[in-house]
PDB file of N, CA and C in Angstrom:
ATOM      1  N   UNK A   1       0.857  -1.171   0.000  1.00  0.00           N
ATOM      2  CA  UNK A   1       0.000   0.000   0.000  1.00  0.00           C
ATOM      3  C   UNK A   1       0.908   1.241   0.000  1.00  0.00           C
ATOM      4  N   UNK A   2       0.594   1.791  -0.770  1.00  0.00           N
ATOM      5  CA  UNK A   2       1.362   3.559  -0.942  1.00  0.00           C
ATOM      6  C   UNK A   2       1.106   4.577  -0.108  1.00  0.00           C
ATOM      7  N   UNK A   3       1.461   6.093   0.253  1.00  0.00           N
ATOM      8  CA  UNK A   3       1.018   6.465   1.024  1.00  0.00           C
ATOM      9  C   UNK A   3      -0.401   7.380   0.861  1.00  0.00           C
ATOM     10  N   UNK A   4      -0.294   7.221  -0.728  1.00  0.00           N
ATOM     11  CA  UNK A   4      -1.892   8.186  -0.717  1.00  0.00           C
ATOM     12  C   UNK A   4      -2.906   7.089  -0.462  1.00  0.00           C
ATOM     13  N   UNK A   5      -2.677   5.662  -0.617  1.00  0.00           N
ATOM     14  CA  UNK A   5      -3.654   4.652  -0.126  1.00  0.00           C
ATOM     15  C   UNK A   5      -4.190   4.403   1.541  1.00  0.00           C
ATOM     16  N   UNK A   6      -2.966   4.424   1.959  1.00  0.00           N
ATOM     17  CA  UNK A   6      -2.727   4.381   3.870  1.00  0.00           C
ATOM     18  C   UNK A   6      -3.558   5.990   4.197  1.00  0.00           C
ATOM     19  N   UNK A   7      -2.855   6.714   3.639  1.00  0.00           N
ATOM     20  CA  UNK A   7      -3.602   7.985   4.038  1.00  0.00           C
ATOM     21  C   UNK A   7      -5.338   7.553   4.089  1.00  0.00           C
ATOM     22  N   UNK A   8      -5.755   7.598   2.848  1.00  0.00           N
ATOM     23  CA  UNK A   8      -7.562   7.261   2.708  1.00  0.00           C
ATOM     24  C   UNK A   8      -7.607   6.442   3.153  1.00  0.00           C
ATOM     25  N   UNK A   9      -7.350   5.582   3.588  1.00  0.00           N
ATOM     26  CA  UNK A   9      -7.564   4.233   4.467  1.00  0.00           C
ATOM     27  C   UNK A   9      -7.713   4.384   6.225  1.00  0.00           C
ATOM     28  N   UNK A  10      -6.350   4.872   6.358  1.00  0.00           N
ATOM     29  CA  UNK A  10      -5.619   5.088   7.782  1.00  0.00           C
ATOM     30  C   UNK A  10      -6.039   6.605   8.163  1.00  0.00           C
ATOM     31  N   UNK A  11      -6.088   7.886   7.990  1.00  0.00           N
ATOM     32  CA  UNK A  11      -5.852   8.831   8.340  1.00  0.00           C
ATOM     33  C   UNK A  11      -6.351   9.206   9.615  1.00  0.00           C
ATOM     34  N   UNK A  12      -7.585   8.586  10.064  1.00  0.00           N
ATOM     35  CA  UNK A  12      -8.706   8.511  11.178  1.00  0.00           C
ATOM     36  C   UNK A  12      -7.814   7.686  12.357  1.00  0.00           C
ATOM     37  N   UNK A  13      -7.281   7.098  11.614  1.00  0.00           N
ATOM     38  CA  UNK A  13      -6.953   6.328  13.574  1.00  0.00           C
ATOM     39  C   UNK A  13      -5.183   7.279  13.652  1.00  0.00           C
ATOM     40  N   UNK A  14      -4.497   8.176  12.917  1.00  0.00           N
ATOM     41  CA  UNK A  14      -4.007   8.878  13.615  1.00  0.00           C
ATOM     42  C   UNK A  14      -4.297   9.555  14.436  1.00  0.00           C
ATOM     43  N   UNK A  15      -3.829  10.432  15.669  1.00  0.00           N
ATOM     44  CA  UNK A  15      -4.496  11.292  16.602  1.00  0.00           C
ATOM     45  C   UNK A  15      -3.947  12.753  16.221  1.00  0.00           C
ATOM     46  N   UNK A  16      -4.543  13.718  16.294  1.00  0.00           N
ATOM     47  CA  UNK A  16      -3.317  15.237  15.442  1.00  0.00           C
ATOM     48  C   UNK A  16      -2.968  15.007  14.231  1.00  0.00           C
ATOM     49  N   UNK A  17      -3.722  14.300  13.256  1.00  0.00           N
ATOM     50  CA  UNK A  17      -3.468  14.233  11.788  1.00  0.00           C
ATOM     51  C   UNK A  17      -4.401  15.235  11.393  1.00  0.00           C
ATOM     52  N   UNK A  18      -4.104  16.399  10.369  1.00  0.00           N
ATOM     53  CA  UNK A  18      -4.625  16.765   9.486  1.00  0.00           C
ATOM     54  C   UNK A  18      -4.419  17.118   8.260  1.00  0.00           C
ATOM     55  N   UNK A  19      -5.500  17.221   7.385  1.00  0.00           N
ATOM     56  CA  UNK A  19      -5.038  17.559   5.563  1.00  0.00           C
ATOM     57  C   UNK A  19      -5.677  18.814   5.689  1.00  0.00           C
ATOM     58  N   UNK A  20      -4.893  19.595   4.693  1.00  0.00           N
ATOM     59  CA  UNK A  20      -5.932  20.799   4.475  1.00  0.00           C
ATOM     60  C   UNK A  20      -5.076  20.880   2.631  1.00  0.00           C
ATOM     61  N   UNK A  21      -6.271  20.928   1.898  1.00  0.00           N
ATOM     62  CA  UNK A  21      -5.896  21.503   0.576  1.00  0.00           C
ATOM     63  C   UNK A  21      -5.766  22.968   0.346  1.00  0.00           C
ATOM     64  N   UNK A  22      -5.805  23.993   1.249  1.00  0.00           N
ATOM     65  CA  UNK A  22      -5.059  24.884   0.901  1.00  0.00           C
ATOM     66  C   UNK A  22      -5.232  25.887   2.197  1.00  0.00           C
ATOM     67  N   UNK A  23      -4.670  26.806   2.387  1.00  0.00           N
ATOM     68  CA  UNK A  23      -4.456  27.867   3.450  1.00  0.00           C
ATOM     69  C   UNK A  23      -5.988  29.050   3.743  1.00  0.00           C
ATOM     70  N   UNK A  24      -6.161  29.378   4.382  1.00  0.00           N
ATOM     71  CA  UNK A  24      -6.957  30.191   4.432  1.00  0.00           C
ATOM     72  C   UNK A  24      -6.931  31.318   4.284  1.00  0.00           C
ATOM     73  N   UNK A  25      -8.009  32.077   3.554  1.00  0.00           N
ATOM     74  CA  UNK A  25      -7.563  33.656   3.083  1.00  0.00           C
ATOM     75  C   UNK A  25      -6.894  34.507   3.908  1.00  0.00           C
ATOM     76  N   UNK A  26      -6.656  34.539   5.413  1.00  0.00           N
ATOM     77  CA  UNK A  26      -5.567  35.507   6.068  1.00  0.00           C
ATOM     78  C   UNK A  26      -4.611  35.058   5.804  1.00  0.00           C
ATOM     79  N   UNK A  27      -4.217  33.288   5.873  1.00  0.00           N
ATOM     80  CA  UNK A  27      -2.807  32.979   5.942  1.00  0.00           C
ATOM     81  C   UNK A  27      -2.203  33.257   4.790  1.00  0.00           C
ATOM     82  N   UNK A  28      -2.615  33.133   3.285  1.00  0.00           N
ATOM     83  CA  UNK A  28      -2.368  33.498   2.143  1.00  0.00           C
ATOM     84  C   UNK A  28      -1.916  34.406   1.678  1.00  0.00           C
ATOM     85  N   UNK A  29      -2.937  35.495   2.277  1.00  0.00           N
ATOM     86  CA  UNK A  29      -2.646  36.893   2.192  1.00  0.00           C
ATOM     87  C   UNK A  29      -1.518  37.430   2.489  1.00  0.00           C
ATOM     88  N   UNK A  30      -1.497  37.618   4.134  1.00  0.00           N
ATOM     89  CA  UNK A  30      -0.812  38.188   5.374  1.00  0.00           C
ATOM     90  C   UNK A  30       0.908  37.049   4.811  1.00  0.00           C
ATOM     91  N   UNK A  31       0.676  35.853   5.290  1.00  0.00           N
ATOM     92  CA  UNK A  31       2.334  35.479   4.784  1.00  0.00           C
ATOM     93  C   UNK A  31       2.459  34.814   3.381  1.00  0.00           C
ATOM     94  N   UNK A  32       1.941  35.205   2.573  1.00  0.00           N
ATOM     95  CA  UNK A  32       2.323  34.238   0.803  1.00  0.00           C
ATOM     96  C   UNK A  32       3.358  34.079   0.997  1.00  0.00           C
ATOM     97  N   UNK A  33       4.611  34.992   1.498  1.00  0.00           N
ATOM     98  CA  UNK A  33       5.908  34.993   1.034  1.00  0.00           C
ATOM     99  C   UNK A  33       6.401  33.676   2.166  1.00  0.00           C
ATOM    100  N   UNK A  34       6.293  33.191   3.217  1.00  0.00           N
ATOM    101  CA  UNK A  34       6.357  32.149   3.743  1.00  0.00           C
ATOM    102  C   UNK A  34       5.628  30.563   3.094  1.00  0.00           C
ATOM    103  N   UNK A  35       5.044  30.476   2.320  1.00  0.00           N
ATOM    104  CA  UNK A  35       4.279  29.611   1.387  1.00  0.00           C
ATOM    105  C   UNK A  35       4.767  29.484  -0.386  1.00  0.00           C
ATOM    106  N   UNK A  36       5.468  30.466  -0.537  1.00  0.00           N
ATOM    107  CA  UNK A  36       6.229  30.906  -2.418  1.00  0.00           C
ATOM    108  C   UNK A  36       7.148  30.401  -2.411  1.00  0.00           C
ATOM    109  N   UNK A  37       7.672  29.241  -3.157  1.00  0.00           N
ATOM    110  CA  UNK A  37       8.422  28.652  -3.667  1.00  0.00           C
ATOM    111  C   UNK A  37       8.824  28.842  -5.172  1.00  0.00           C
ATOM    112  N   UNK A  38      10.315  28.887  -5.677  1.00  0.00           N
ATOM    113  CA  UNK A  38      10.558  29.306  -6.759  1.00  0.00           C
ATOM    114  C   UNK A  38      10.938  27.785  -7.220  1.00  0.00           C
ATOM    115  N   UNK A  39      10.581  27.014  -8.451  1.00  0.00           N
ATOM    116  CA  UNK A  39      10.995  25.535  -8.768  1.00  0.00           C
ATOM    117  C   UNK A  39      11.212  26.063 -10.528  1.00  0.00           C
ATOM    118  N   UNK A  40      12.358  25.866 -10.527  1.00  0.00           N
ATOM    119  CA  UNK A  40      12.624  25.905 -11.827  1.00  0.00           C
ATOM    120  C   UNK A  40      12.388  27.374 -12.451  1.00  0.00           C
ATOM    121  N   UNK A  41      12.501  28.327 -12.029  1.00  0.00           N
ATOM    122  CA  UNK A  41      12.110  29.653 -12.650  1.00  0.00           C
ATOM    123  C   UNK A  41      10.859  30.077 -12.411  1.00  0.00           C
ATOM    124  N   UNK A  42      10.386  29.160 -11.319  1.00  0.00           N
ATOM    125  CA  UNK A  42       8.319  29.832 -11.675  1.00  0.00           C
ATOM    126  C   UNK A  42       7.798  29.809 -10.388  1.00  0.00           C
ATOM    127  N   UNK A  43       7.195  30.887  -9.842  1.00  0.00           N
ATOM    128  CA  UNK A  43       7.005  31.261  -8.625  1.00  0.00           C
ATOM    129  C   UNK A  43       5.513  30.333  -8.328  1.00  0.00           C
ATOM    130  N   UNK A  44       5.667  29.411  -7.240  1.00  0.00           N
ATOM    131  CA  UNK A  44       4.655  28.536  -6.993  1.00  0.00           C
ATOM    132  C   UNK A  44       4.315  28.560  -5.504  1.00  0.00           C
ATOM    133  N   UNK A  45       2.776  28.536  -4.951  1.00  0.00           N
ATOM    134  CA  UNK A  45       2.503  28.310  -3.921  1.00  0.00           C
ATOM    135  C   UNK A  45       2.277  27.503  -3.110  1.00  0.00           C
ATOM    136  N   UNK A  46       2.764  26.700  -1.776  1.00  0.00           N
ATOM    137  CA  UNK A  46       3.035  25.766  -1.481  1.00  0.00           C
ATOM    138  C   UNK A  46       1.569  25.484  -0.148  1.00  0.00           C
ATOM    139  N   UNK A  47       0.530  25.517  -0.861  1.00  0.00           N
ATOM    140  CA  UNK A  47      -1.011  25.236  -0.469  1.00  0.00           C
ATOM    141  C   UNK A  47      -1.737  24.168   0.329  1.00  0.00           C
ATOM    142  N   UNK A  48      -1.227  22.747  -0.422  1.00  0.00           N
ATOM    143  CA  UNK A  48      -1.833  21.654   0.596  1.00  0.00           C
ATOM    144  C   UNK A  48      -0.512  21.257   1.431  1.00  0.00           C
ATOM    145  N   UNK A  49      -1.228  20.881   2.798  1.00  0.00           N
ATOM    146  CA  UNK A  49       0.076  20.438   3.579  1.00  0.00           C
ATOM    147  C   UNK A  49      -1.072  19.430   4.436  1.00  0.00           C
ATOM    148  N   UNK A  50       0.505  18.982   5.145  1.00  0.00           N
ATOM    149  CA  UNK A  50      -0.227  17.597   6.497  1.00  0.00           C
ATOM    150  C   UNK A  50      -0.011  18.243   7.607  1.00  0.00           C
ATOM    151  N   UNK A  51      -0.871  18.021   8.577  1.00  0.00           N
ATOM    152  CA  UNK A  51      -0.429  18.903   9.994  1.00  0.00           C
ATOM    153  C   UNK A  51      -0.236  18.071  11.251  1.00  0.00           C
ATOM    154  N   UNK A  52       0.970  17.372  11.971  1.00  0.00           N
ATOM    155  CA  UNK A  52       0.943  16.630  12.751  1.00  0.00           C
ATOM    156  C   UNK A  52       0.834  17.563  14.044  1.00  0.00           C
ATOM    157  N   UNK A  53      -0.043  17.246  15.083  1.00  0.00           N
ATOM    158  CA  UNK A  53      -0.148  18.069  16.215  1.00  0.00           C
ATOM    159  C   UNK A  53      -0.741  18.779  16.743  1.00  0.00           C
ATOM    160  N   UNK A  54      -0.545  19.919  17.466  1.00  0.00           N
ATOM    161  CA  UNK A  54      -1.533  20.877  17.666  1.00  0.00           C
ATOM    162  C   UNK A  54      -1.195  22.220  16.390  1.00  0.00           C
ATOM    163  N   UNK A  55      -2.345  22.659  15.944  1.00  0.00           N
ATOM    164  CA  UNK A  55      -1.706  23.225  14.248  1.00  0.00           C
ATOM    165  C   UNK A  55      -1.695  24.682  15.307  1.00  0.00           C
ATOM    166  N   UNK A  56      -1.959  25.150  16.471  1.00  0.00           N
ATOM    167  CA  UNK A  56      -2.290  26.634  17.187  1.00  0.00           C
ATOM    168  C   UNK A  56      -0.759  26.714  17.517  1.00  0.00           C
ATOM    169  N   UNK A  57      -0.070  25.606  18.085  1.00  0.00           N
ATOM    170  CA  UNK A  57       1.410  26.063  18.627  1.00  0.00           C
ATOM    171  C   UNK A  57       2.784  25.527  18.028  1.00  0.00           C
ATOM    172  N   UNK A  58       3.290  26.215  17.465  1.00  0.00           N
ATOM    173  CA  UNK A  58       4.348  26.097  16.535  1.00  0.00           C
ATOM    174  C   UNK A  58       5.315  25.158  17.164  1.00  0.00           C
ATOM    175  N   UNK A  59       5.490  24.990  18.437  1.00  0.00           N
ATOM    176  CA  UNK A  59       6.472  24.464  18.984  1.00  0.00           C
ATOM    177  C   UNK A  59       6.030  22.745  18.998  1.00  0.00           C
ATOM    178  N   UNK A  60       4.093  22.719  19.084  1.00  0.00           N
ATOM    179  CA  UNK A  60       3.870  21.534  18.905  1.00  0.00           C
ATOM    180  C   UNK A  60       3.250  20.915  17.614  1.00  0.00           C
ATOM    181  N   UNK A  61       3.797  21.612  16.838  1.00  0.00           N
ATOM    182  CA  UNK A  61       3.190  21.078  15.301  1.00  0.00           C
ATOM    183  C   UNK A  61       4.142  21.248  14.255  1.00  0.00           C
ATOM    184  N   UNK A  62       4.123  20.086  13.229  1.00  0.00           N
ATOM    185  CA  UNK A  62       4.973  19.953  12.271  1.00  0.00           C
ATOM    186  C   UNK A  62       3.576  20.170  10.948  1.00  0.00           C
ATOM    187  N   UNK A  63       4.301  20.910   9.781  1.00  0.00           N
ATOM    188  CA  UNK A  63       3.433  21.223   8.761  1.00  0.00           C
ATOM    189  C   UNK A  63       4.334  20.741   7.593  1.00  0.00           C
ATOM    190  N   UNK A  64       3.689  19.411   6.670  1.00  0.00           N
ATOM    191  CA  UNK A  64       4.698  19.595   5.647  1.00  0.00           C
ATOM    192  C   UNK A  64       4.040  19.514   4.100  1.00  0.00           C
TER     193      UNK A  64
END
């Protein structure tokens, strides 16, 4: 099984798992430049991520 399979399968019995397909209009706004990635010459936004933890305290959450 791959991990986009385990994910739809599994994601529920992690505890502090989350998906989000993209940022919300303050976070977008207020920091794009923390989210803009340059790949190959072309300025891209780095939108869906996984959130292990508590997503409120930086010290207890990983975003990738």
């Amino acid at each position: 099984m791959g991990p986009r399979e385990w994910f739809k399968a599994d994601k529920d019995d992690v505890v502090g798992l989350e998906y989000a397909a993209k940022e919300s209009w303050t976070t977008s706004n207020e920091w794009a430049d923390e989210y803009t990635i340059v790949y190959e010459g072309a300025k891209l936004i780095a939108e869906q991520y996984l959130c292990f933890g508590d997503s409120f305290d930086p010290k207890k959450c990983l975003r990738i």
